[in-house]
C-alpha atoms as a PDB file:
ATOM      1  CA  UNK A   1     -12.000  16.630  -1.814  1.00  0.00           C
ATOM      2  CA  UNK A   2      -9.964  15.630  -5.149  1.00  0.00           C
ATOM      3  CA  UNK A   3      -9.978  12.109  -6.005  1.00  0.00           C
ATOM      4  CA  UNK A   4      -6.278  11.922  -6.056  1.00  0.00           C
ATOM      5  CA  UNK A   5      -5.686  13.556  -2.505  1.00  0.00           C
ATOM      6  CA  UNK A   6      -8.605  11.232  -1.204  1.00  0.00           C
ATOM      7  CA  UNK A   7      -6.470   8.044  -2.733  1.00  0.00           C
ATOM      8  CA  UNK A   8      -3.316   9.315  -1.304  1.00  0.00           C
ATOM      9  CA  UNK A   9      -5.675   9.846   1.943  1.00  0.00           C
ATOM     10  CA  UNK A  10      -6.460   6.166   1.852  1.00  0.00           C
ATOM     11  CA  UNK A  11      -2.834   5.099   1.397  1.00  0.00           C
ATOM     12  CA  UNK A  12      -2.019   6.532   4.779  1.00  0.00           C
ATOM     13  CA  UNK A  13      -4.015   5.034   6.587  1.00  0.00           C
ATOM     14  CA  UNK A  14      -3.262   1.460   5.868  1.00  0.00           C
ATOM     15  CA  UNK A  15       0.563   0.544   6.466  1.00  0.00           C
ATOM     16  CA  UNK A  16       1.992  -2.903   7.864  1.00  0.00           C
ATOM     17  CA  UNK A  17       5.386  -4.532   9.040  1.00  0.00           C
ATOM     18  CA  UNK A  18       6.340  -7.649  10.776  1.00  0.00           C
ATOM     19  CA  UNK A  19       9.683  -8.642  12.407  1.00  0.00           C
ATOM     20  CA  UNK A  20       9.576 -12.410  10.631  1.00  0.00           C
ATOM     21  CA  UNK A  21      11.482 -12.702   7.239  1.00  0.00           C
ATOM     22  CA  UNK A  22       9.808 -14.469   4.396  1.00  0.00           C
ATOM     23  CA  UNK A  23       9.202 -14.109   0.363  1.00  0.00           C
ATOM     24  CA  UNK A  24       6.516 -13.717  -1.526  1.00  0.00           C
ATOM     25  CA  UNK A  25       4.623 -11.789  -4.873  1.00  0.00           C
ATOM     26  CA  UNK A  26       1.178 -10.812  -4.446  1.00  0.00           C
ATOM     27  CA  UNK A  27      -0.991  -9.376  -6.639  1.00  0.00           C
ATOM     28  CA  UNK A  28      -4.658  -7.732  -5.425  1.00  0.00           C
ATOM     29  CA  UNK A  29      -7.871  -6.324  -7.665  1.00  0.00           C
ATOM     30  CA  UNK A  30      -9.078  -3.055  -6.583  1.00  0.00           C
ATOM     31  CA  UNK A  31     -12.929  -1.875  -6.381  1.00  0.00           C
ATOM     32  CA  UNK A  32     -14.069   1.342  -5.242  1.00  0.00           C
ATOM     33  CA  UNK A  33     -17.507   2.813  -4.425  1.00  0.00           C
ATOM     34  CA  UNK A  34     -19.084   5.573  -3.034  1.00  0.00           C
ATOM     35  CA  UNK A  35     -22.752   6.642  -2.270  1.00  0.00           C
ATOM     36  CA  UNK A  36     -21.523  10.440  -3.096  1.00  0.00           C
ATOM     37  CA  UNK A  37     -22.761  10.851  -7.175  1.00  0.00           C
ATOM     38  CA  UNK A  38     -19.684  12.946  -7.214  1.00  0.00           C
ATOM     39  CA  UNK A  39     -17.425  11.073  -5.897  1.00  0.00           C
ATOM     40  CA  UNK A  40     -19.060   7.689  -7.781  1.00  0.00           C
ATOM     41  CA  UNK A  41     -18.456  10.067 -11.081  1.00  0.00           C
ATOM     42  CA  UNK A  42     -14.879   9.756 -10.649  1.00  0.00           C
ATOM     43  CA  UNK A  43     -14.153   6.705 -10.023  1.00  0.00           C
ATOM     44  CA  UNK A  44     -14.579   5.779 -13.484  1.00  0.00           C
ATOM     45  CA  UNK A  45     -11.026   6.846 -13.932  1.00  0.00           C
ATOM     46  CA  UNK A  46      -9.845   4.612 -11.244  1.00  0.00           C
ATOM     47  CA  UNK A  47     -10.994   1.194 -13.114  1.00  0.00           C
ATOM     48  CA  UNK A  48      -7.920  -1.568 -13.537  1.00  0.00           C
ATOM     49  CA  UNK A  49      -6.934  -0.528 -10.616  1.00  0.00           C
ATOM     50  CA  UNK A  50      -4.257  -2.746  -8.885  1.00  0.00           C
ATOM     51  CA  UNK A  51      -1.769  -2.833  -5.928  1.00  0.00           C
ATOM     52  CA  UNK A  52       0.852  -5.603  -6.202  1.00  0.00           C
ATOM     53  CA  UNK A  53       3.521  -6.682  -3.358  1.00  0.00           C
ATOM     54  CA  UNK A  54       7.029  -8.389  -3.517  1.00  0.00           C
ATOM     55  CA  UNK A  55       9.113  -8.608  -0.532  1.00  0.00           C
ATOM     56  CA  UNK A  56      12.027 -11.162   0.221  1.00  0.00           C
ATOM     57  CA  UNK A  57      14.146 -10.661   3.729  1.00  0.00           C
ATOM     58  CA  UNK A  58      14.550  -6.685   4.068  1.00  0.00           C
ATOM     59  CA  UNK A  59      13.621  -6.110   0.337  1.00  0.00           C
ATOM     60  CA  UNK A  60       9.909  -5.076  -0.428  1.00  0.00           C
ATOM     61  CA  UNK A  61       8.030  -3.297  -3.455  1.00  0.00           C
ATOM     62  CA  UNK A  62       4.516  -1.708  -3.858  1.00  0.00           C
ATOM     63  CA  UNK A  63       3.022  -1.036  -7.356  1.00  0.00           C
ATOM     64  CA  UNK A  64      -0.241   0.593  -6.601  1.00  0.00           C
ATOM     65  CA  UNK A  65      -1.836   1.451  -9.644  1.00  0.00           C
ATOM     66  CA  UNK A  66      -4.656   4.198  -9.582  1.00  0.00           C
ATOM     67  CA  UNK A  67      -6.428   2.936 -12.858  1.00  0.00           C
ATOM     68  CA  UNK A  68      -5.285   6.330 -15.398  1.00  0.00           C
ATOM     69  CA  UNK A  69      -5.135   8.272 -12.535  1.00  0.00           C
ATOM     70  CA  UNK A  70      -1.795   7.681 -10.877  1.00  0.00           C
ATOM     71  CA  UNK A  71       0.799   4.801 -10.525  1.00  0.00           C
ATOM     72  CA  UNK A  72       3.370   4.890  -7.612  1.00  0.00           C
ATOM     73  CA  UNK A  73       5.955   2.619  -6.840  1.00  0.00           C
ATOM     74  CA  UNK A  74       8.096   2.008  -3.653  1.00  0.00           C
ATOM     75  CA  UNK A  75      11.481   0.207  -2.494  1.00  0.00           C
ATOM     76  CA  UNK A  76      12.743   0.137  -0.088  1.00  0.00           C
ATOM     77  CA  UNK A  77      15.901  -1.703   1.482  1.00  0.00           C
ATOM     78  CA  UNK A  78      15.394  -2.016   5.462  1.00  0.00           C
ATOM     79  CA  UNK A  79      19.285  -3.962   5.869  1.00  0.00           C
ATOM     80  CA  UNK A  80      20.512  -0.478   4.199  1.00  0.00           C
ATOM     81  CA  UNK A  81      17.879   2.113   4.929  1.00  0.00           C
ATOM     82  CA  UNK A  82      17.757   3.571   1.479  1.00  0.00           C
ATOM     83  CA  UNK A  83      14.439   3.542   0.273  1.00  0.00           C
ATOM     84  CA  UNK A  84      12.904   5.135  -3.794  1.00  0.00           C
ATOM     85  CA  UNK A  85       9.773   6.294  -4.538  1.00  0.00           C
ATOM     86  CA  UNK A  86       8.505   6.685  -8.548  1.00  0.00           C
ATOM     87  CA  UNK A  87       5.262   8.019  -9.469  1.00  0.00           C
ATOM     88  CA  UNK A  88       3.650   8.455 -13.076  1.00  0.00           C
ATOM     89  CA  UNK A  89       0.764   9.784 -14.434  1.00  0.00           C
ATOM     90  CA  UNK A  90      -1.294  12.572 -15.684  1.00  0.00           C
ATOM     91  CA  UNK A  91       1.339  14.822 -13.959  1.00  0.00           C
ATOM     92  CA  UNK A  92       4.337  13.099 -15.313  1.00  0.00           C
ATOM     93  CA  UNK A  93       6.969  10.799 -14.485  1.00  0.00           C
ATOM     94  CA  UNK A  94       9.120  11.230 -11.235  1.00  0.00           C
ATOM     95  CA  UNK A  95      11.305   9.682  -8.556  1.00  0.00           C
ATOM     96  CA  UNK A  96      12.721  10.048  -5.476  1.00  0.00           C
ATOM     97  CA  UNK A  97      15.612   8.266  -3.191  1.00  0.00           C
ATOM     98  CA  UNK A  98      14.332   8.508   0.809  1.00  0.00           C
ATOM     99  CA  UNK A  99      15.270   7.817   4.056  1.00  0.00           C
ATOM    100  CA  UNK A 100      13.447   4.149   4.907  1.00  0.00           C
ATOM    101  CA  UNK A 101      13.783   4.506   8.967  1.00  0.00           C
ATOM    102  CA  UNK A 102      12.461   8.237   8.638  1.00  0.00           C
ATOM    103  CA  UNK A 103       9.003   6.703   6.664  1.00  0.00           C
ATOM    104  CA  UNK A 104       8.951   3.763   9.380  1.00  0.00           C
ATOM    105  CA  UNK A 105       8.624   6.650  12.184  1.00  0.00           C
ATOM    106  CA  UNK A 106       6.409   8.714  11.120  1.00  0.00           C
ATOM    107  CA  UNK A 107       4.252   5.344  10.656  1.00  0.00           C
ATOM    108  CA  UNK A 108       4.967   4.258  13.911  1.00  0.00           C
ATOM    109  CA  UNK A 109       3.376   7.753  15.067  1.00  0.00           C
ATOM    110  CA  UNK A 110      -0.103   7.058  13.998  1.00  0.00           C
ATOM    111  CA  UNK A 111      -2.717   5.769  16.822  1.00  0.00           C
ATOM    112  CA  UNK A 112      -4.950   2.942  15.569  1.00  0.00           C
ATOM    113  CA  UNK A 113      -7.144   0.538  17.347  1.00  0.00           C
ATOM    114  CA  UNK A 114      -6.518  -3.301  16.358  1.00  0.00           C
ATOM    115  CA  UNK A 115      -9.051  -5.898  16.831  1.00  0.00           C
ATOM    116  CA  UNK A 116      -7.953  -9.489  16.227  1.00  0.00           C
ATOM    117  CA  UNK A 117     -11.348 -11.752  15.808  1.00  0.00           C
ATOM    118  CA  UNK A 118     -12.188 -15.165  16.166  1.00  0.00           C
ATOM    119  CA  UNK A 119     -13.488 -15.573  12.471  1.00  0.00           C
ATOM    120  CA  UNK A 120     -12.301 -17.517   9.673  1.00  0.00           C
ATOM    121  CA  UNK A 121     -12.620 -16.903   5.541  1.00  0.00           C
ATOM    122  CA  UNK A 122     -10.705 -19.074   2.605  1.00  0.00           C
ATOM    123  CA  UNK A 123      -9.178 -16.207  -0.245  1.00  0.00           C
ATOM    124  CA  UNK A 124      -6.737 -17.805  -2.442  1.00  0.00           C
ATOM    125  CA  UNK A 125      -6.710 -21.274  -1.211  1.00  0.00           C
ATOM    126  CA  UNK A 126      -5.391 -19.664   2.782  1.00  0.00           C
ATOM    127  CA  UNK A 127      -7.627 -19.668   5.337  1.00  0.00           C
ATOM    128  CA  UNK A 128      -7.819 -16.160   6.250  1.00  0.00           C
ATOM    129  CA  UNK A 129      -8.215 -14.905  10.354  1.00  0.00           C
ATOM    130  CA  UNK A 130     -10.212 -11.334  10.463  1.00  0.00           C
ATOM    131  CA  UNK A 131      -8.867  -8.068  12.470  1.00  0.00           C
ATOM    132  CA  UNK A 132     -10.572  -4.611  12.475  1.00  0.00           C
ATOM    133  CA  UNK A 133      -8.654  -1.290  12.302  1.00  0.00           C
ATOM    134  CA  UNK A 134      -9.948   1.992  13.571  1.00  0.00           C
ATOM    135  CA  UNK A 135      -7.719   4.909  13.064  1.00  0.00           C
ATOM    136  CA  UNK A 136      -7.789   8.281  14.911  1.00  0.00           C
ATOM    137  CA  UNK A 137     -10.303   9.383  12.141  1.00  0.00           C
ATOM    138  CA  UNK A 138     -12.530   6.662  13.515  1.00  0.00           C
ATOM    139  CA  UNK A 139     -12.221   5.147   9.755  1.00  0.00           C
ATOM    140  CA  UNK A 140     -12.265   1.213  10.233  1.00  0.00           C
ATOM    141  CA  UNK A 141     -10.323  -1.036   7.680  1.00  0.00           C
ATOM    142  CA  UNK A 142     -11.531  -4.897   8.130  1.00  0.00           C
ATOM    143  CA  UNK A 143      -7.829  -7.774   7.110  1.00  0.00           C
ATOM    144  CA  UNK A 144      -8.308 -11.032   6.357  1.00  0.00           C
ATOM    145  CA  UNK A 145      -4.683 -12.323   6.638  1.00  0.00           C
ATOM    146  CA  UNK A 146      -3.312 -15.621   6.495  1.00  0.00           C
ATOM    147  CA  UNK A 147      -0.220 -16.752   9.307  1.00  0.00           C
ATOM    148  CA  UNK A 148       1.263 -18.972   6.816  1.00  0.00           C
ATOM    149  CA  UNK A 149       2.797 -16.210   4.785  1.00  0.00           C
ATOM    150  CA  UNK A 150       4.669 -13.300   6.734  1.00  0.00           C
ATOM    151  CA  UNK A 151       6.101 -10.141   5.619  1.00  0.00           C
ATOM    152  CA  UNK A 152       9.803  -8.601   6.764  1.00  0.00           C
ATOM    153  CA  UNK A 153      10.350  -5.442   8.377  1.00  0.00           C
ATOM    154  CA  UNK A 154      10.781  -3.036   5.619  1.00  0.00           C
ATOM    155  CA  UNK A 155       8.247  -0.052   4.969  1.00  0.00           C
ATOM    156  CA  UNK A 156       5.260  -1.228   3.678  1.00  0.00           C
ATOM    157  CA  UNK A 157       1.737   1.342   3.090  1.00  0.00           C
ATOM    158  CA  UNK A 158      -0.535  -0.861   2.759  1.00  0.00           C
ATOM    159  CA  UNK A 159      -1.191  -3.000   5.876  1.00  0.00           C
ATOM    160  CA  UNK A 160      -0.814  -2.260   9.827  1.00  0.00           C
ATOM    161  CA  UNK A 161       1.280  -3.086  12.191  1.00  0.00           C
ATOM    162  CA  UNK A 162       0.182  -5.678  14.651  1.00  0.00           C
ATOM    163  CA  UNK A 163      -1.618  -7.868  12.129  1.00  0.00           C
ATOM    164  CA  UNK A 164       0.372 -11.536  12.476  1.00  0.00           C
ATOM    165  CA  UNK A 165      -0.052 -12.597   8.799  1.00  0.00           C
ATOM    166  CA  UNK A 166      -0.389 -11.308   5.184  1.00  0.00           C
ATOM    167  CA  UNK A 167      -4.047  -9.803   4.375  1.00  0.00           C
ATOM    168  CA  UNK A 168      -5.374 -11.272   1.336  1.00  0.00           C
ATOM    169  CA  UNK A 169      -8.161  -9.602   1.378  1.00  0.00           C
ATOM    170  CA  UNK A 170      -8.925  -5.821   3.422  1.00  0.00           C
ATOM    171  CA  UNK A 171     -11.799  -3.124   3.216  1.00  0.00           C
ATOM    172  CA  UNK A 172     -11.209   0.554   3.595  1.00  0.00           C
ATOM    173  CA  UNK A 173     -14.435   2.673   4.665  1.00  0.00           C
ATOM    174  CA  UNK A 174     -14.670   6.395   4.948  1.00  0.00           C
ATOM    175  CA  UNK A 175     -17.374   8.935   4.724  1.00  0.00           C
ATOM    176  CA  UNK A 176     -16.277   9.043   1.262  1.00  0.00           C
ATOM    177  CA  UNK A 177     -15.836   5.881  -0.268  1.00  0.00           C
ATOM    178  CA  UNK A 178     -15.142   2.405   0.093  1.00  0.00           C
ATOM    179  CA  UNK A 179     -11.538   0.594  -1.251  1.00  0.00           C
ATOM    180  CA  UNK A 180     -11.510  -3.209  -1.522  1.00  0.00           C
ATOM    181  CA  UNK A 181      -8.484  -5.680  -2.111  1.00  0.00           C
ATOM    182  CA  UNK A 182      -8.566  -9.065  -3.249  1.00  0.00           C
ATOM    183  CA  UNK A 183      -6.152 -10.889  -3.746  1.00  0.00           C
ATOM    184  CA  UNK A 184      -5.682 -12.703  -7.370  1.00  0.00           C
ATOM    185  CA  UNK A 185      -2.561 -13.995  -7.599  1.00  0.00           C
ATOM    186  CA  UNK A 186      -0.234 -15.143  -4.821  1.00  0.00           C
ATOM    187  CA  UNK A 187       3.218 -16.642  -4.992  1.00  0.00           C
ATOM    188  CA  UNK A 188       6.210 -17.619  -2.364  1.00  0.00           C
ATOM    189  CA  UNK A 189       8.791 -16.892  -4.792  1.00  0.00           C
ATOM    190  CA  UNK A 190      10.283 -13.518  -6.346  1.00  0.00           C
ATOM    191  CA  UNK A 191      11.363 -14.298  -9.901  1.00  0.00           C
ATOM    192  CA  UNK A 192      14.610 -12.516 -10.738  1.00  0.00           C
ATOM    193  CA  UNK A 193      14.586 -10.353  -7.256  1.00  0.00           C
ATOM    194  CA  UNK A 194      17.918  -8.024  -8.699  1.00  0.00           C
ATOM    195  CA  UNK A 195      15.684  -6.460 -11.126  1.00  0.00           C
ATOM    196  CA  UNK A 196      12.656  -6.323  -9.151  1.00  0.00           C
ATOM    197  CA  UNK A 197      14.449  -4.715  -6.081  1.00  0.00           C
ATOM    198  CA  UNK A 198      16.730  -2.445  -7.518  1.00  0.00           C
ATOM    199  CA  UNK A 199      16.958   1.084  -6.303  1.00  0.00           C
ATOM    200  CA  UNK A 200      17.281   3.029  -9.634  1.00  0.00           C
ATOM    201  CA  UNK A 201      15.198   5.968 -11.060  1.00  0.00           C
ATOM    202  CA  UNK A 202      14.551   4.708 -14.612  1.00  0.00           C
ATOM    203  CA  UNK A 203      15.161   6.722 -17.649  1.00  0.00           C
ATOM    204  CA  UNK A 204      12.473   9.277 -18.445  1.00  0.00           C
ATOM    205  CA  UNK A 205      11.608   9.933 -14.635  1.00  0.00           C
ATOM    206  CA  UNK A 206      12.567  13.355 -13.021  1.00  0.00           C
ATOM    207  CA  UNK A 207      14.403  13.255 -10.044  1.00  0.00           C
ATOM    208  CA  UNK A 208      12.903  14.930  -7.084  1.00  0.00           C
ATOM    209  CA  UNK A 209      13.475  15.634  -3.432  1.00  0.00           C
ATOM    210  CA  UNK A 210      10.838  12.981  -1.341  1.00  0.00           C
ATOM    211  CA  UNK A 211       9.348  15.792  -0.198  1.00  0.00           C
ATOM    212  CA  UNK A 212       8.536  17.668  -3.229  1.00  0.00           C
ATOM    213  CA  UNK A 213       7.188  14.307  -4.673  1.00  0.00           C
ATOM    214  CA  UNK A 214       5.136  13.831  -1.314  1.00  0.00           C
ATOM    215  CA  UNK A 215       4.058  17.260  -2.894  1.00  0.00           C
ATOM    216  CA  UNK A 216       2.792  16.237  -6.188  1.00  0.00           C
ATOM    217  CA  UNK A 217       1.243  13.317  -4.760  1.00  0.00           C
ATOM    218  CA  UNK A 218      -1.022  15.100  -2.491  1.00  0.00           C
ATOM    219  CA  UNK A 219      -1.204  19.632  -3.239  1.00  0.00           C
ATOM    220  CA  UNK A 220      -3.820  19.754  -0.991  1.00  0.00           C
ATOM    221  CA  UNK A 221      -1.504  18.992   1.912  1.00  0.00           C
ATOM    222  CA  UNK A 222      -1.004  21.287   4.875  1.00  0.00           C
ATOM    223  CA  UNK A 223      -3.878  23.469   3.240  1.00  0.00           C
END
């Protein structure tokens, strides 16, 4: 398996949403490891790595950053539905506008187990409640979320449904590798939210269908 479509692999399996509106800016280190020498190899590319979160009411944006590798970016805009995708990298620079109820149900068509637990850990100053994840794959992803910070129902990829809180800290195992986020930085405010929300392909991007950049993303699809 390429690294990239293994990422992208990762990125759908871990996607949240919650009814409750609130604000914040989070920002989360990455680590990776595997105990395949070819995998492991790779992931040299992937260091830096970062995934940082803004969301305020029915606004919400995901920089994940794939180290040199890749860097995608998603808003979306629940109150209108319109949604944009930009990703840039080795492959180029390009963006797409996309439908955000259409992303939201094919989401809402994966089958995953939930586990909320009765254990406690402090990341960032929050103290953190545990739940388990176990997709159809059997993969398990282990949250550490905190209640006092909730996120509002716009897409999001990178936390499940069913979780009552904000991870600030989650663990992604597969037979390949295994993806860990920590939080570093956390905030209740979006500085100058216009700017940070705003559904425009910059300069110097292509435009593409969402499809054709779900494409580009991942070429090993369907295969």
């Amino acid at each position: 398996m390429k690294l990239g479509t293994l990422i992208i692999a990762f990125l759908s399996a871990i996607v949240f949403a919650n009814a409750q509106k609130q604000e914040a800016h989070i920002i989360y280190d990455i680590t990776m490891e595997s105990d395949d020498p070819q995998v492991q190899a790779q992931l040299g590319m992937l260091a830096g790595s970062s995934l940082e979160m803004a969301f305020k009411d029915d606004l919400s944006k995901q920089v994940f950053s794939m180290g040199a590798l890749m860097t995608t970016t998603t808003v979306s805009d629940r109150s209108s539905g319109k949604g944009m995708m930009l990703m840039s990298g080795m492959m180029g620079k390009y963006g797409a506008f996309m439908d955000v109820e259409e992303m939201m149900e094919d989401q809402d068509d994966m089958d995953v187990e939930i586990e909320l637990v009765d254990e406690t850990k402090e990341v960032m100053g929050y103290n953190c409640k545990k739940a388990i994840v176990i997709d159809e794959e059997g993969n398990e992803t282990i949250f550490w979320y905190t209640d006092e910070i909730t996120m509002p129902k716009t897409d999001g990829r990178f936390f499940k449904k069913g979780i009552p809180g904000v991870p600030l800290k989650f663990s992604v195992d597969n037979p390949q590798m295994t993806m860990v986020m920590t939080a570093k930085e956390v905030n209740k405010k979006v500085k100058k939210p216009k700017k940070v929300f705003a559904l425009a392909i910059p300069e110097g991007y292509t435009e593409k269908t969402f499809e054709e950049l779900q494409q580009l993303m991942n070429p090993g699809q369907g295969e």
